[in-house]
PDB file of N, CA and C in Angstrom:
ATOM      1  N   UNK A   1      -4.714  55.788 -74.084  1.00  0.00           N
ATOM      2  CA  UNK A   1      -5.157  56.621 -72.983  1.00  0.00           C
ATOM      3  C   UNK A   1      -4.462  57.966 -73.069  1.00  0.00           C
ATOM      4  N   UNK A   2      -5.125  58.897 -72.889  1.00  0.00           N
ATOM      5  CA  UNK A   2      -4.887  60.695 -72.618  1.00  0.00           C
ATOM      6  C   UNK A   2      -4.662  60.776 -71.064  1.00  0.00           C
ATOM      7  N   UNK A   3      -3.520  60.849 -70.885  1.00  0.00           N
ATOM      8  CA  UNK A   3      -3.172  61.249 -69.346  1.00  0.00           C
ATOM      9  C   UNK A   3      -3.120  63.057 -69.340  1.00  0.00           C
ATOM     10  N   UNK A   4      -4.557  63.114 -68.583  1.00  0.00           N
ATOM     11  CA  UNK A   4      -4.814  64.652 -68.425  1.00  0.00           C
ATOM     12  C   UNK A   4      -3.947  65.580 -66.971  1.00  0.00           C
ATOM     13  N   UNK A   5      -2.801  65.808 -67.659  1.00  0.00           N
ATOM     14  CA  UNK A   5      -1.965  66.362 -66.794  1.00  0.00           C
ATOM     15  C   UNK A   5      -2.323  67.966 -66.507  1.00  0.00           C
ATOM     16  N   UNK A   6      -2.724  68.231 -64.913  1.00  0.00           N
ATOM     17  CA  UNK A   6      -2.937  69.131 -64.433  1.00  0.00           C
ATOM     18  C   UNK A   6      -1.469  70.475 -63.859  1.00  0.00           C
ATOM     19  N   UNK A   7      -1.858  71.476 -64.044  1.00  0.00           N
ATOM     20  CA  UNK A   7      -0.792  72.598 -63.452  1.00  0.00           C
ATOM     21  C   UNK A   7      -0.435  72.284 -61.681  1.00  0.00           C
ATOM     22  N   UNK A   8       0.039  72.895 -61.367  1.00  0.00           N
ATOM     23  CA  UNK A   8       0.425  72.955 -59.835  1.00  0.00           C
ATOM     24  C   UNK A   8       1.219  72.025 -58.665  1.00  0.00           C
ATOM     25  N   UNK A   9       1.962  71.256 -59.997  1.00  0.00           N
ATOM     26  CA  UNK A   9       3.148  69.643 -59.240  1.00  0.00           C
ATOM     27  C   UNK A   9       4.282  70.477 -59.198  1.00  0.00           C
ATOM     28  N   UNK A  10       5.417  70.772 -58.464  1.00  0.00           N
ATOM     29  CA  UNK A  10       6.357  71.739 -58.270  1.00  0.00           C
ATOM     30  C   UNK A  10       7.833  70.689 -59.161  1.00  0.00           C
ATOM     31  N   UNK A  11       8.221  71.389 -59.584  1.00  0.00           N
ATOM     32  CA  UNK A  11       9.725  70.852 -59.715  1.00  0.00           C
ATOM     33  C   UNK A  11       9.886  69.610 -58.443  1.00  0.00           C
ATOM     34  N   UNK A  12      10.507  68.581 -59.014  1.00  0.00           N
ATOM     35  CA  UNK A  12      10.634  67.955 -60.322  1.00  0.00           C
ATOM     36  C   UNK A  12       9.395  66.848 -59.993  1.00  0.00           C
ATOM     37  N   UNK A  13       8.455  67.095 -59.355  1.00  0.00           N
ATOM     38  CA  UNK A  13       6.945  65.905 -59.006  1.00  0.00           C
ATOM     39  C   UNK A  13       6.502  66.354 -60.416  1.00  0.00           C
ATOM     40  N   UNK A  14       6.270  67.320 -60.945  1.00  0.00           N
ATOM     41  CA  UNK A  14       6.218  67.367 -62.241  1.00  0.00           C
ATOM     42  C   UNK A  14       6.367  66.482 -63.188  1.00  0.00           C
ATOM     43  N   UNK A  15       7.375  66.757 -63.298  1.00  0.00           N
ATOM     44  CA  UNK A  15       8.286  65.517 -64.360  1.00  0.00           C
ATOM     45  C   UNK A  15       8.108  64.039 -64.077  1.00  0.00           C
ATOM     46  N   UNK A  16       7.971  64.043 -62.629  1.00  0.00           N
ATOM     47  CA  UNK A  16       7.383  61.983 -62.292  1.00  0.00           C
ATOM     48  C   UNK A  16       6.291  62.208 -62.490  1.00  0.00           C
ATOM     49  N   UNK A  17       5.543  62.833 -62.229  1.00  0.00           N
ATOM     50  CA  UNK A  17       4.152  62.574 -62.652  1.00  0.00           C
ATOM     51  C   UNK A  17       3.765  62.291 -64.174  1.00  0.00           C
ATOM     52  N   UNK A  18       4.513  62.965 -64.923  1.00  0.00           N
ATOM     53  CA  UNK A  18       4.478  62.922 -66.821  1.00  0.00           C
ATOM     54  C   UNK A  18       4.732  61.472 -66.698  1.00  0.00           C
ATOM     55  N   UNK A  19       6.044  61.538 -66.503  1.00  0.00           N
ATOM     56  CA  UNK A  19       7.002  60.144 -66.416  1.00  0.00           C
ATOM     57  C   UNK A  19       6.206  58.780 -65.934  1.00  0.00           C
ATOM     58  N   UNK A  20       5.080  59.062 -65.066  1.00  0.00           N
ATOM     59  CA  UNK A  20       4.451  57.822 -64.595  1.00  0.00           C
ATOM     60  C   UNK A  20       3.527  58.123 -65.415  1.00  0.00           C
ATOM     61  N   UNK A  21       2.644  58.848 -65.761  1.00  0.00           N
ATOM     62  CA  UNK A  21       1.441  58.744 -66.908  1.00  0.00           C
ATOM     63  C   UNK A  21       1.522  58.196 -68.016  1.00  0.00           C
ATOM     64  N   UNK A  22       3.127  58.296 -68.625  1.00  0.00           N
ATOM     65  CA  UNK A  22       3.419  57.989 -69.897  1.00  0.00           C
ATOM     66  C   UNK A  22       4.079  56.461 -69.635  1.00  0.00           C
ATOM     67  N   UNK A  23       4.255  56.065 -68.462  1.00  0.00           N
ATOM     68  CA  UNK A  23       4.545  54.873 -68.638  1.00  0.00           C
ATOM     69  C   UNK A  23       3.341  54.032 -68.106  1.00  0.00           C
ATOM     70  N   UNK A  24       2.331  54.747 -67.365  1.00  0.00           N
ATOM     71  CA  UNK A  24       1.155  53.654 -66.934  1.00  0.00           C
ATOM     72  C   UNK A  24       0.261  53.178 -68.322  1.00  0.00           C
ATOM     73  N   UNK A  25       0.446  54.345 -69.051  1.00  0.00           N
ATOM     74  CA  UNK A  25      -0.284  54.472 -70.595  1.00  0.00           C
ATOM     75  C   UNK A  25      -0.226  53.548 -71.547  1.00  0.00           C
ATOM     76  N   UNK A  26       0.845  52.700 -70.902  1.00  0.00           N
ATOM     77  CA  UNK A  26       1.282  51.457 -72.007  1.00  0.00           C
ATOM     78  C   UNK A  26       1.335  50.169 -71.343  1.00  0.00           C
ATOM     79  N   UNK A  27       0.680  50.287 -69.585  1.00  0.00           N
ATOM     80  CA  UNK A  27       0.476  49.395 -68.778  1.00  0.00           C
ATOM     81  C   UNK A  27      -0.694  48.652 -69.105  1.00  0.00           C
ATOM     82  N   UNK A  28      -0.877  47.300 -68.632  1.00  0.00           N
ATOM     83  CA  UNK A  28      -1.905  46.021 -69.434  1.00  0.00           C
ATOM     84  C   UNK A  28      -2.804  46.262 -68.101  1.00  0.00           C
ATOM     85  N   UNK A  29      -3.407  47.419 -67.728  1.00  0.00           N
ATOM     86  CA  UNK A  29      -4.649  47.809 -66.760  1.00  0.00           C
ATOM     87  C   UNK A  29      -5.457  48.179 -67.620  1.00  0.00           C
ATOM     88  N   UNK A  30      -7.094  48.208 -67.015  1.00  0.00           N
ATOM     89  CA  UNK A  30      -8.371  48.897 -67.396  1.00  0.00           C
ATOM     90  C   UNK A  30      -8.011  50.516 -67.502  1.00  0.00           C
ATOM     91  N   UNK A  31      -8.630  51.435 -68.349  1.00  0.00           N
ATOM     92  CA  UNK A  31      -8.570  52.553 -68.736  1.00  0.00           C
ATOM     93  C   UNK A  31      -8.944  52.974 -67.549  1.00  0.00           C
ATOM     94  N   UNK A  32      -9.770  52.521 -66.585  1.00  0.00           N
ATOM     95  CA  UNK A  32     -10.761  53.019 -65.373  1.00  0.00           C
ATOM     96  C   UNK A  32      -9.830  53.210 -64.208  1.00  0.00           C
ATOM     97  N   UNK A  33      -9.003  51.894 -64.554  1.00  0.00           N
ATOM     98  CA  UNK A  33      -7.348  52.020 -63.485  1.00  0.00           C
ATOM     99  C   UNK A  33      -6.773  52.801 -63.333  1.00  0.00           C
ATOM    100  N   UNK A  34      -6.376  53.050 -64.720  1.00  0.00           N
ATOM    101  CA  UNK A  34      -5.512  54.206 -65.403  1.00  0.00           C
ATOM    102  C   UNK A  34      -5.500  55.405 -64.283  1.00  0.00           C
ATOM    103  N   UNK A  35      -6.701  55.639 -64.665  1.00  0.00           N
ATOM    104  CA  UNK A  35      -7.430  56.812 -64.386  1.00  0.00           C
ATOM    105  C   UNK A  35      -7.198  57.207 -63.044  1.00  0.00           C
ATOM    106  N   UNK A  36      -7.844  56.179 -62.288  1.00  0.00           N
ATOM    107  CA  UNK A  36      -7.877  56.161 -60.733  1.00  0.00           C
ATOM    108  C   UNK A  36      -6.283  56.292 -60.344  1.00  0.00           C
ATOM    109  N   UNK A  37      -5.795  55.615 -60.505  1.00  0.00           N
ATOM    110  CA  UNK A  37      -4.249  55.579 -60.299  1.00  0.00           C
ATOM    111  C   UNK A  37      -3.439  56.923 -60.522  1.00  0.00           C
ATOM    112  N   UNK A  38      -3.112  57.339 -61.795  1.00  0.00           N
ATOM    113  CA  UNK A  38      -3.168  58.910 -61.990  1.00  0.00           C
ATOM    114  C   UNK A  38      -3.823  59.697 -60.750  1.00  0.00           C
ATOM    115  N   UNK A  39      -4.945  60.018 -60.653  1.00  0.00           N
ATOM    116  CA  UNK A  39      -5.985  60.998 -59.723  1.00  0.00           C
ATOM    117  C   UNK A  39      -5.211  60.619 -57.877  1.00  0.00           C
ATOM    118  N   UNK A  40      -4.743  59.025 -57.501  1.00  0.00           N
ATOM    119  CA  UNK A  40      -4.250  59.358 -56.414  1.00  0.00           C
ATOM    120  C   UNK A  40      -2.618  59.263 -56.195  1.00  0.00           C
ATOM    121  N   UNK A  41      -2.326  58.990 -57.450  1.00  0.00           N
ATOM    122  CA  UNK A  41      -1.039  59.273 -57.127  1.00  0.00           C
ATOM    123  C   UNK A  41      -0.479  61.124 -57.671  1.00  0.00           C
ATOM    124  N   UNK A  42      -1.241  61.605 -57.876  1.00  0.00           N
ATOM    125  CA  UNK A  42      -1.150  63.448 -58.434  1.00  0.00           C
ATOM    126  C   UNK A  42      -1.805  63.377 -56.812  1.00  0.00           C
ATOM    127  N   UNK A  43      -2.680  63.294 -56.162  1.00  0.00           N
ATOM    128  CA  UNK A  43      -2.588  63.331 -54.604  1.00  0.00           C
ATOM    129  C   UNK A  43      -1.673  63.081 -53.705  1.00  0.00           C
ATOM    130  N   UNK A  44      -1.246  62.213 -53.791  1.00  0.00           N
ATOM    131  CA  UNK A  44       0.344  61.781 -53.293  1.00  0.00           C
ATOM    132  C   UNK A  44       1.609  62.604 -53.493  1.00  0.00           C
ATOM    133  N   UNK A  45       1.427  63.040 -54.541  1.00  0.00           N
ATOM    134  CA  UNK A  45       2.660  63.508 -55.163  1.00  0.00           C
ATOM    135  C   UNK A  45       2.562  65.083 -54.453  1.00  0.00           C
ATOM    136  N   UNK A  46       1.072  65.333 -54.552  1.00  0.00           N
ATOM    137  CA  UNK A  46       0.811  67.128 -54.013  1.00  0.00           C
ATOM    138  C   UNK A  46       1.402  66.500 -52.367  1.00  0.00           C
ATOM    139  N   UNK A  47       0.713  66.257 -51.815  1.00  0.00           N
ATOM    140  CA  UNK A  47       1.112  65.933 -50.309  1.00  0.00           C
ATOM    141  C   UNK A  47       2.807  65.837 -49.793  1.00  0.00           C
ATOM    142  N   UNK A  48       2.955  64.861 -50.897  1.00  0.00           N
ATOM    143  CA  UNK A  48       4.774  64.606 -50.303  1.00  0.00           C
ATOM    144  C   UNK A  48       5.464  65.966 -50.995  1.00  0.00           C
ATOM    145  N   UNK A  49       5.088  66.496 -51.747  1.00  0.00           N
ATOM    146  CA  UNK A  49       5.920  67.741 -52.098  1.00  0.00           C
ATOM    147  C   UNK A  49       5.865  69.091 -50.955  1.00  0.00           C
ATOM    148  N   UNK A  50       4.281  69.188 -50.579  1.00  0.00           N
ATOM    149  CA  UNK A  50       4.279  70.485 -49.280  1.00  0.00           C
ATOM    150  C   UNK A  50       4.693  69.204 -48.005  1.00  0.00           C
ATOM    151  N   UNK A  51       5.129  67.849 -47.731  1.00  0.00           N
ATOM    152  CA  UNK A  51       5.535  67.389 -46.596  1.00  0.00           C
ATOM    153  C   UNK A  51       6.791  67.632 -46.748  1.00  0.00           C
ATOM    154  N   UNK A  52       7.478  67.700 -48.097  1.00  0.00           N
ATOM    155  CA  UNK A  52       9.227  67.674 -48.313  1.00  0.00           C
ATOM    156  C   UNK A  52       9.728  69.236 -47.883  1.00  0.00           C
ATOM    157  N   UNK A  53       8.671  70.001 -48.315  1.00  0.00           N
ATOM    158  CA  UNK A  53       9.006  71.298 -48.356  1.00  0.00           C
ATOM    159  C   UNK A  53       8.806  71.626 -46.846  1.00  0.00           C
ATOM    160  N   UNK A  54       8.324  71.333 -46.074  1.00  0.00           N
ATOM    161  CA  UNK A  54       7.982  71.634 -44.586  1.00  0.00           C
ATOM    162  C   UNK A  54       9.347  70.874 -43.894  1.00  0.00           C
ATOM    163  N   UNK A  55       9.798  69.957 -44.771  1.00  0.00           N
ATOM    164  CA  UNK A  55      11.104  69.369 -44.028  1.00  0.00           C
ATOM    165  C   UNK A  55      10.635  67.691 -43.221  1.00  0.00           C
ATOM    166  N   UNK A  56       9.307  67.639 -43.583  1.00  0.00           N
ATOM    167  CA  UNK A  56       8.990  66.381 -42.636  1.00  0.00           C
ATOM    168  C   UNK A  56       9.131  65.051 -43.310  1.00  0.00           C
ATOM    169  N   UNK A  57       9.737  65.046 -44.413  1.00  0.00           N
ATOM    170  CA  UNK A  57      10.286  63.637 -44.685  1.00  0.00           C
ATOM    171  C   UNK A  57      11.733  63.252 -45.500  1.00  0.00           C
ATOM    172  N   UNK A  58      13.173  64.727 -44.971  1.00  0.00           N
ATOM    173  CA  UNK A  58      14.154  64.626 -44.988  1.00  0.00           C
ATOM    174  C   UNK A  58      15.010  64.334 -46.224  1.00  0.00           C
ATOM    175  N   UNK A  59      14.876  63.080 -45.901  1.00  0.00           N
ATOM    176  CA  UNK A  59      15.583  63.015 -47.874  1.00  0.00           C
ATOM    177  C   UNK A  59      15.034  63.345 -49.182  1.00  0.00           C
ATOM    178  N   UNK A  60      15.216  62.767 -50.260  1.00  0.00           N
ATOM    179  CA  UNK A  60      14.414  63.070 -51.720  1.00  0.00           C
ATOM    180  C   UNK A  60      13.903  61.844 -51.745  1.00  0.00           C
ATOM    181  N   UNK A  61      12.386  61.891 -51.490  1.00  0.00           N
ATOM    182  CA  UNK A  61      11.205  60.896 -51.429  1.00  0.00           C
ATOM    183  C   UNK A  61      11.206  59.987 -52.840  1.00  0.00           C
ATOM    184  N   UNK A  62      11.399  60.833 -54.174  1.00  0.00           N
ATOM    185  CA  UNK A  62      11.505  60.592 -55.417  1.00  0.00           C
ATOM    186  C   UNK A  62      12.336  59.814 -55.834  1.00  0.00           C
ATOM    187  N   UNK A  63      13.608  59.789 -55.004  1.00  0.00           N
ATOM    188  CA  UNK A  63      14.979  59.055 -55.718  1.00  0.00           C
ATOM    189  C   UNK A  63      15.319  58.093 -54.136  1.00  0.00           C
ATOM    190  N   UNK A  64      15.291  58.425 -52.758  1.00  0.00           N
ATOM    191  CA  UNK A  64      15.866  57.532 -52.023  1.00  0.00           C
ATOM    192  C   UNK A  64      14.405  56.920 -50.933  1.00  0.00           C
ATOM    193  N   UNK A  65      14.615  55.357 -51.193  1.00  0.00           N
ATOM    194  CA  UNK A  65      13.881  53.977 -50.324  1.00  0.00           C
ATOM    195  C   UNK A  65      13.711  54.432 -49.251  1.00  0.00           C
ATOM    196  N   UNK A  66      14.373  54.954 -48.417  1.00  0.00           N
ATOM    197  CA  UNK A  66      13.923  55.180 -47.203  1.00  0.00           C
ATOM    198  C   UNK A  66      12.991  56.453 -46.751  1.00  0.00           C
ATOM    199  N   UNK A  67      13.596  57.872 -47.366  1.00  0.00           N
ATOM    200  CA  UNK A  67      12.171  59.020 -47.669  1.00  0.00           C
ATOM    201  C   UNK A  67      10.965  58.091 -48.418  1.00  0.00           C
ATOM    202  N   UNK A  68      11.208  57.190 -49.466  1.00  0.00           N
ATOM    203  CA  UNK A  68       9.654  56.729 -50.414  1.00  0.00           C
ATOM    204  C   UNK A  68       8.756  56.190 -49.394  1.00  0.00           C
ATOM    205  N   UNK A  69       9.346  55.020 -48.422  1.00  0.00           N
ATOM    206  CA  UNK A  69       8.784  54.800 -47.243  1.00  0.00           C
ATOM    207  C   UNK A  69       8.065  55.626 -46.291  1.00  0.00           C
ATOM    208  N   UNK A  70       8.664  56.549 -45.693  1.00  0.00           N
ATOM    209  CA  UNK A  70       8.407  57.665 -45.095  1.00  0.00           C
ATOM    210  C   UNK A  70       7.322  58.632 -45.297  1.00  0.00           C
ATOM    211  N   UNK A  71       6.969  58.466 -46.947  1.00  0.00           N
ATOM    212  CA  UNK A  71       6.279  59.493 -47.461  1.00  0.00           C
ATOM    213  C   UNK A  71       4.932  58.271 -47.234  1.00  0.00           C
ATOM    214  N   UNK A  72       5.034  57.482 -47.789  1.00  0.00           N
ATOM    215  CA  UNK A  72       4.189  56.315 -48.035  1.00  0.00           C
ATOM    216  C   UNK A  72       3.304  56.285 -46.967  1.00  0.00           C
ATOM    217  N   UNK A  73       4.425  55.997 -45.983  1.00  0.00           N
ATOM    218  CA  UNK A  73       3.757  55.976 -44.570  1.00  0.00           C
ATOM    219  C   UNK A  73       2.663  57.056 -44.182  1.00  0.00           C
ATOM    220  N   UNK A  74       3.373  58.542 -44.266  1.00  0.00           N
ATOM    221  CA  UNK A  74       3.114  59.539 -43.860  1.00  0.00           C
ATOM    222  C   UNK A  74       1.776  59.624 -44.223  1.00  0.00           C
ATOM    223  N   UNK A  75       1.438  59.338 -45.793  1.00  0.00           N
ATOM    224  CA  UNK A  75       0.531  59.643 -46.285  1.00  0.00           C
ATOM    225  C   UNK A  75      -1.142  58.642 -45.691  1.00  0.00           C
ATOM    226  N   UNK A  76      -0.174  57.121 -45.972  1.00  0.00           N
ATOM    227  CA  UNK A  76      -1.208  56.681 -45.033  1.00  0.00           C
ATOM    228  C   UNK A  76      -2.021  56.739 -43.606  1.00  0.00           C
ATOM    229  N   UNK A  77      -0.996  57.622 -43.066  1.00  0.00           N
ATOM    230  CA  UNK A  77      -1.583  58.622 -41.704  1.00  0.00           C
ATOM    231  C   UNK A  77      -2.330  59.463 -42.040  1.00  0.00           C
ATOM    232  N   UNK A  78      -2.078  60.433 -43.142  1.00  0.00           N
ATOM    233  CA  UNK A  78      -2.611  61.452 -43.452  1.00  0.00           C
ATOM    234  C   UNK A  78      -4.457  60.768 -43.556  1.00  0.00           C
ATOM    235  N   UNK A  79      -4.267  59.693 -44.442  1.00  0.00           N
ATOM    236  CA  UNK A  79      -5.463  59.350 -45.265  1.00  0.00           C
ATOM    237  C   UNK A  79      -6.452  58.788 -43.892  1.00  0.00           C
ATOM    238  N   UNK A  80      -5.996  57.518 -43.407  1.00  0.00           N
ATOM    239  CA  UNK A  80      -6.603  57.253 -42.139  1.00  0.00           C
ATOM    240  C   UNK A  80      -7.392  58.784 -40.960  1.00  0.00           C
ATOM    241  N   UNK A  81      -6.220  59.313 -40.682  1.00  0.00           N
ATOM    242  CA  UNK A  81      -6.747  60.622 -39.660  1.00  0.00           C
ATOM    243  C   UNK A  81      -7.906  61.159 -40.568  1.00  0.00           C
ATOM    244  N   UNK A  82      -8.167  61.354 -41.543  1.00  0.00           N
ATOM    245  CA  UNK A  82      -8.918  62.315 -42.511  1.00  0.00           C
ATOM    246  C   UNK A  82      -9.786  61.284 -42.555  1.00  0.00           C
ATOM    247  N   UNK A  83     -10.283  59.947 -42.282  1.00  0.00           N
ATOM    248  CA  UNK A  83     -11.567  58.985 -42.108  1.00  0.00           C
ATOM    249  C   UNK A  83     -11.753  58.327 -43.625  1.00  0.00           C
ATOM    250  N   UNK A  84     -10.954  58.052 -44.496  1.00  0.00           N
ATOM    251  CA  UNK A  84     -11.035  57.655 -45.283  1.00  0.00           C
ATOM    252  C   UNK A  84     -11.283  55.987 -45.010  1.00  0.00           C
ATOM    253  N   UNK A  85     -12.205  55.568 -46.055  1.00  0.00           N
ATOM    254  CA  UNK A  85     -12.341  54.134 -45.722  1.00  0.00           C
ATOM    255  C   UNK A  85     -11.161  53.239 -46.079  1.00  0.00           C
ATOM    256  N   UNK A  86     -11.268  52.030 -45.049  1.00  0.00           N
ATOM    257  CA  UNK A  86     -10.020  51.220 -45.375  1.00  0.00           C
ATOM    258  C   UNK A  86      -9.694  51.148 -47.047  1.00  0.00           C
ATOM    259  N   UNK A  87     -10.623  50.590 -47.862  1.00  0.00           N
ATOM    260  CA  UNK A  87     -10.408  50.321 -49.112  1.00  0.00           C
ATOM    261  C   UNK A  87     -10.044  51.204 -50.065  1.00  0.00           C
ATOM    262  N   UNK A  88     -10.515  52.175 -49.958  1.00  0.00           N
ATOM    263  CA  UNK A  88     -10.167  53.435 -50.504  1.00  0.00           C
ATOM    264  C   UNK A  88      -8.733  53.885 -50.112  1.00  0.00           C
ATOM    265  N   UNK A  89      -8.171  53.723 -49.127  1.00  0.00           N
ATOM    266  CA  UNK A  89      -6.753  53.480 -48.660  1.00  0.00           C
ATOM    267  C   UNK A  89      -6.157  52.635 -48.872  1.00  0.00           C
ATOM    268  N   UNK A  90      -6.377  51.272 -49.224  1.00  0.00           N
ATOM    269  CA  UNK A  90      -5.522  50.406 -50.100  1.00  0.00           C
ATOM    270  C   UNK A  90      -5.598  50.135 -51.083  1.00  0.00           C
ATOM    271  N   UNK A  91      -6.578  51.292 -51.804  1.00  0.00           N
ATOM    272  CA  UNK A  91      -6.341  51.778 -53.171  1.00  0.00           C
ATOM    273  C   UNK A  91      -5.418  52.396 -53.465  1.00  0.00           C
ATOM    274  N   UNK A  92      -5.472  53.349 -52.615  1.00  0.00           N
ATOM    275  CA  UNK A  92      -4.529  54.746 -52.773  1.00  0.00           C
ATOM    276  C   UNK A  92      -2.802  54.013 -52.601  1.00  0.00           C
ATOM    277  N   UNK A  93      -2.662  53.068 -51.989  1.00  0.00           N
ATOM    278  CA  UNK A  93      -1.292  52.421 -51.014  1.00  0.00           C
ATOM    279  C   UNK A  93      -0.874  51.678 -52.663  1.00  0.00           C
ATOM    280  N   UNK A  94      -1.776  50.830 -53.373  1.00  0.00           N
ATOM    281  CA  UNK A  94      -1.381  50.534 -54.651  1.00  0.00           C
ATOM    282  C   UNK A  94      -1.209  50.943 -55.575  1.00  0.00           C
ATOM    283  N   UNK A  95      -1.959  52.333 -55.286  1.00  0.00           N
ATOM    284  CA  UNK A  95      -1.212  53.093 -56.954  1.00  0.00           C
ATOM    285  C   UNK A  95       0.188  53.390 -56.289  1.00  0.00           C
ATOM    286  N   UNK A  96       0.134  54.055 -54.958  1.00  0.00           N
ATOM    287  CA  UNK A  96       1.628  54.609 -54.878  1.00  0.00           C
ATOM    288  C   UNK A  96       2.891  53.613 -54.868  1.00  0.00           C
ATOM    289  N   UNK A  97       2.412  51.942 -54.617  1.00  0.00           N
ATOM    290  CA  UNK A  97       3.536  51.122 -54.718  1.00  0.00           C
ATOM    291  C   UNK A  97       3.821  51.008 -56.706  1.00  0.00           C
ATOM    292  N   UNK A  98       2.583  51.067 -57.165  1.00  0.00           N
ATOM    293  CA  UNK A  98       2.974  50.735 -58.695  1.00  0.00           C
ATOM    294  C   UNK A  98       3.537  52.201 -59.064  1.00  0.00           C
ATOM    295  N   UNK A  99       3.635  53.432 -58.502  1.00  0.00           N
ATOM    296  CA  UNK A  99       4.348  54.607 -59.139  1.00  0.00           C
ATOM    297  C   UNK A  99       6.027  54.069 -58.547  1.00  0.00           C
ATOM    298  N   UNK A 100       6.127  54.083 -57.289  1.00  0.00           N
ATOM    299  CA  UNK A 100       7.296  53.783 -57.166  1.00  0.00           C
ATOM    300  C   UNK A 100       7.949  52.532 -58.073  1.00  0.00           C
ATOM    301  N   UNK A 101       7.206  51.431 -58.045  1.00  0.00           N
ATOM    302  CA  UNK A 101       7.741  50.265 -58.709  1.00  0.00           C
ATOM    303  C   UNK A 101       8.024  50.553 -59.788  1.00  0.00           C
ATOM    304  N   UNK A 102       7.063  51.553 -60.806  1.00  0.00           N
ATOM    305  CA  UNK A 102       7.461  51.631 -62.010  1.00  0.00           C
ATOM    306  C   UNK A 102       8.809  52.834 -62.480  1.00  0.00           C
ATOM    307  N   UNK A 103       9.207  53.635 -61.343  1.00  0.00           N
ATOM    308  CA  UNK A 103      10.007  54.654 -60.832  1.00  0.00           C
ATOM    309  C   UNK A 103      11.626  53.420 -60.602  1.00  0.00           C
ATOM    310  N   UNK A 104      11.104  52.922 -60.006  1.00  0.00           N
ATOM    311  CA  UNK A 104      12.210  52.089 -60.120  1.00  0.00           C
ATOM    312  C   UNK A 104      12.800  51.574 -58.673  1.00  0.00           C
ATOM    313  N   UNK A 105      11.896  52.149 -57.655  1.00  0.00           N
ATOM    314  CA  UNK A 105      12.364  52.342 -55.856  1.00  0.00           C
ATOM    315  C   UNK A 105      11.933  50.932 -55.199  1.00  0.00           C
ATOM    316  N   UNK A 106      10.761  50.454 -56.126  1.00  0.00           N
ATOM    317  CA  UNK A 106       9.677  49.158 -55.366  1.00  0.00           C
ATOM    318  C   UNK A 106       8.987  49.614 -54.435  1.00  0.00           C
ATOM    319  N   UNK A 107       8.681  48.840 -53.825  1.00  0.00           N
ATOM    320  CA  UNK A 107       7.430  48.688 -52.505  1.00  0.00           C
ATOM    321  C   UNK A 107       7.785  49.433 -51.539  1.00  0.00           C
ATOM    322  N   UNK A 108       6.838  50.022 -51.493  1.00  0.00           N
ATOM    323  CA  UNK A 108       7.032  51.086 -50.064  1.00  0.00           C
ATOM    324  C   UNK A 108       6.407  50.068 -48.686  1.00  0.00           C
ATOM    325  N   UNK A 109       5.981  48.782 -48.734  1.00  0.00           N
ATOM    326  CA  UNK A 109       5.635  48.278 -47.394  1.00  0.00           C
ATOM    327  C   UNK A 109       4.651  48.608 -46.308  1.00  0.00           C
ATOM    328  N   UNK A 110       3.767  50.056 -46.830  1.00  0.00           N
ATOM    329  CA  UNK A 110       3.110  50.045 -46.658  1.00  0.00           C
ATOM    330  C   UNK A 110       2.183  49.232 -46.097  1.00  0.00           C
ATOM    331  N   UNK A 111       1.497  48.658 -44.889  1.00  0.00           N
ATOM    332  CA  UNK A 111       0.570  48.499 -44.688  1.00  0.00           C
ATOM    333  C   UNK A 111      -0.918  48.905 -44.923  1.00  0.00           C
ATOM    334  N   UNK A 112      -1.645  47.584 -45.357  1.00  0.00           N
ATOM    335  CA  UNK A 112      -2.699  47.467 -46.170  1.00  0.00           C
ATOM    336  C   UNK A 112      -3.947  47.308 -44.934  1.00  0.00           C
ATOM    337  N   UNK A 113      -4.615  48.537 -44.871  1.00  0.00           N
ATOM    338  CA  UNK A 113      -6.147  48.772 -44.164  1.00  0.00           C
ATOM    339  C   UNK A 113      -6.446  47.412 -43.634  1.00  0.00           C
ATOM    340  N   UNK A 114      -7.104  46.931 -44.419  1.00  0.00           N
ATOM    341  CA  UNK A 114      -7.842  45.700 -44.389  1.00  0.00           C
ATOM    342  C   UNK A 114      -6.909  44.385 -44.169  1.00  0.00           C
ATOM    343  N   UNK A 115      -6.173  45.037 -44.160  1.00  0.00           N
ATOM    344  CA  UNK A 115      -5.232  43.389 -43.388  1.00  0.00           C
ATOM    345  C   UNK A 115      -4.859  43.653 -41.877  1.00  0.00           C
ATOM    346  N   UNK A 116      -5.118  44.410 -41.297  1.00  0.00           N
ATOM    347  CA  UNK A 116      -5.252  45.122 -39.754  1.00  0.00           C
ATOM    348  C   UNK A 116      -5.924  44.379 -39.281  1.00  0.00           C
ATOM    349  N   UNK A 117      -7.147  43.786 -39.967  1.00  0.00           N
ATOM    350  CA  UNK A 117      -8.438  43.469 -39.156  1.00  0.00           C
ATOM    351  C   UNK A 117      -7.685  42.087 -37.838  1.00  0.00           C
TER     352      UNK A 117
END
């Protein structure tokens, strides 16, 4: 797999983003995964970088469990308010637990859409 890395991830989301492409690249998923996974976690990554920079999730999201949470969370607010469908949101909630997991932080705990019901 060609992980098509785009311009505009700021210091150092940059560098995790490489860092997770090049390690999802050798992950035992569908190429289609790949793919998808990449596309919302480079969404994730844009979001928690202008949320870090605004100051609204305090620590370094990248390196400490409790900002990864925070961001996790945040984002799943973000996604919900914006009408995204449940599934499509616990899409998005699993790439960002397998970036962290493979980052090395684990599970952000996130709550999963469709288990609300």
């Amino acid at each position: 797999m060609t992980a098509r890395i785009k311009a505009g991830l700021p210091p150092p989301y940059d560098g995790m983003y490489t860092a997770y492409a090049t390690a999802l690249a050798g992950a035992r998923l569908a190429e289609s995964s790949k793919s998808r996974y990449l596309t919302r976690v480079r969404a994730f990554l844009t979001w928690t970088a202008d949320a870090s920079a605004r100051g609204v999730l305090g620590h370094d999201p990248l390196g400490d469990m409790s900002a990864a949470i925070r961001a996790a969370h945040g984002y799943h607010r973000h996604l919900r308010d914006g009408g995204y469908a449940p599934a499509t949101i616990d899409g998005v909630l699993a790439a960002v637990d397998d970036f962290y997991g493979r980052h090395g932080i684990g599970a952000t705990g996130a709550r999963r859409e469709r288990s609300r019901a």
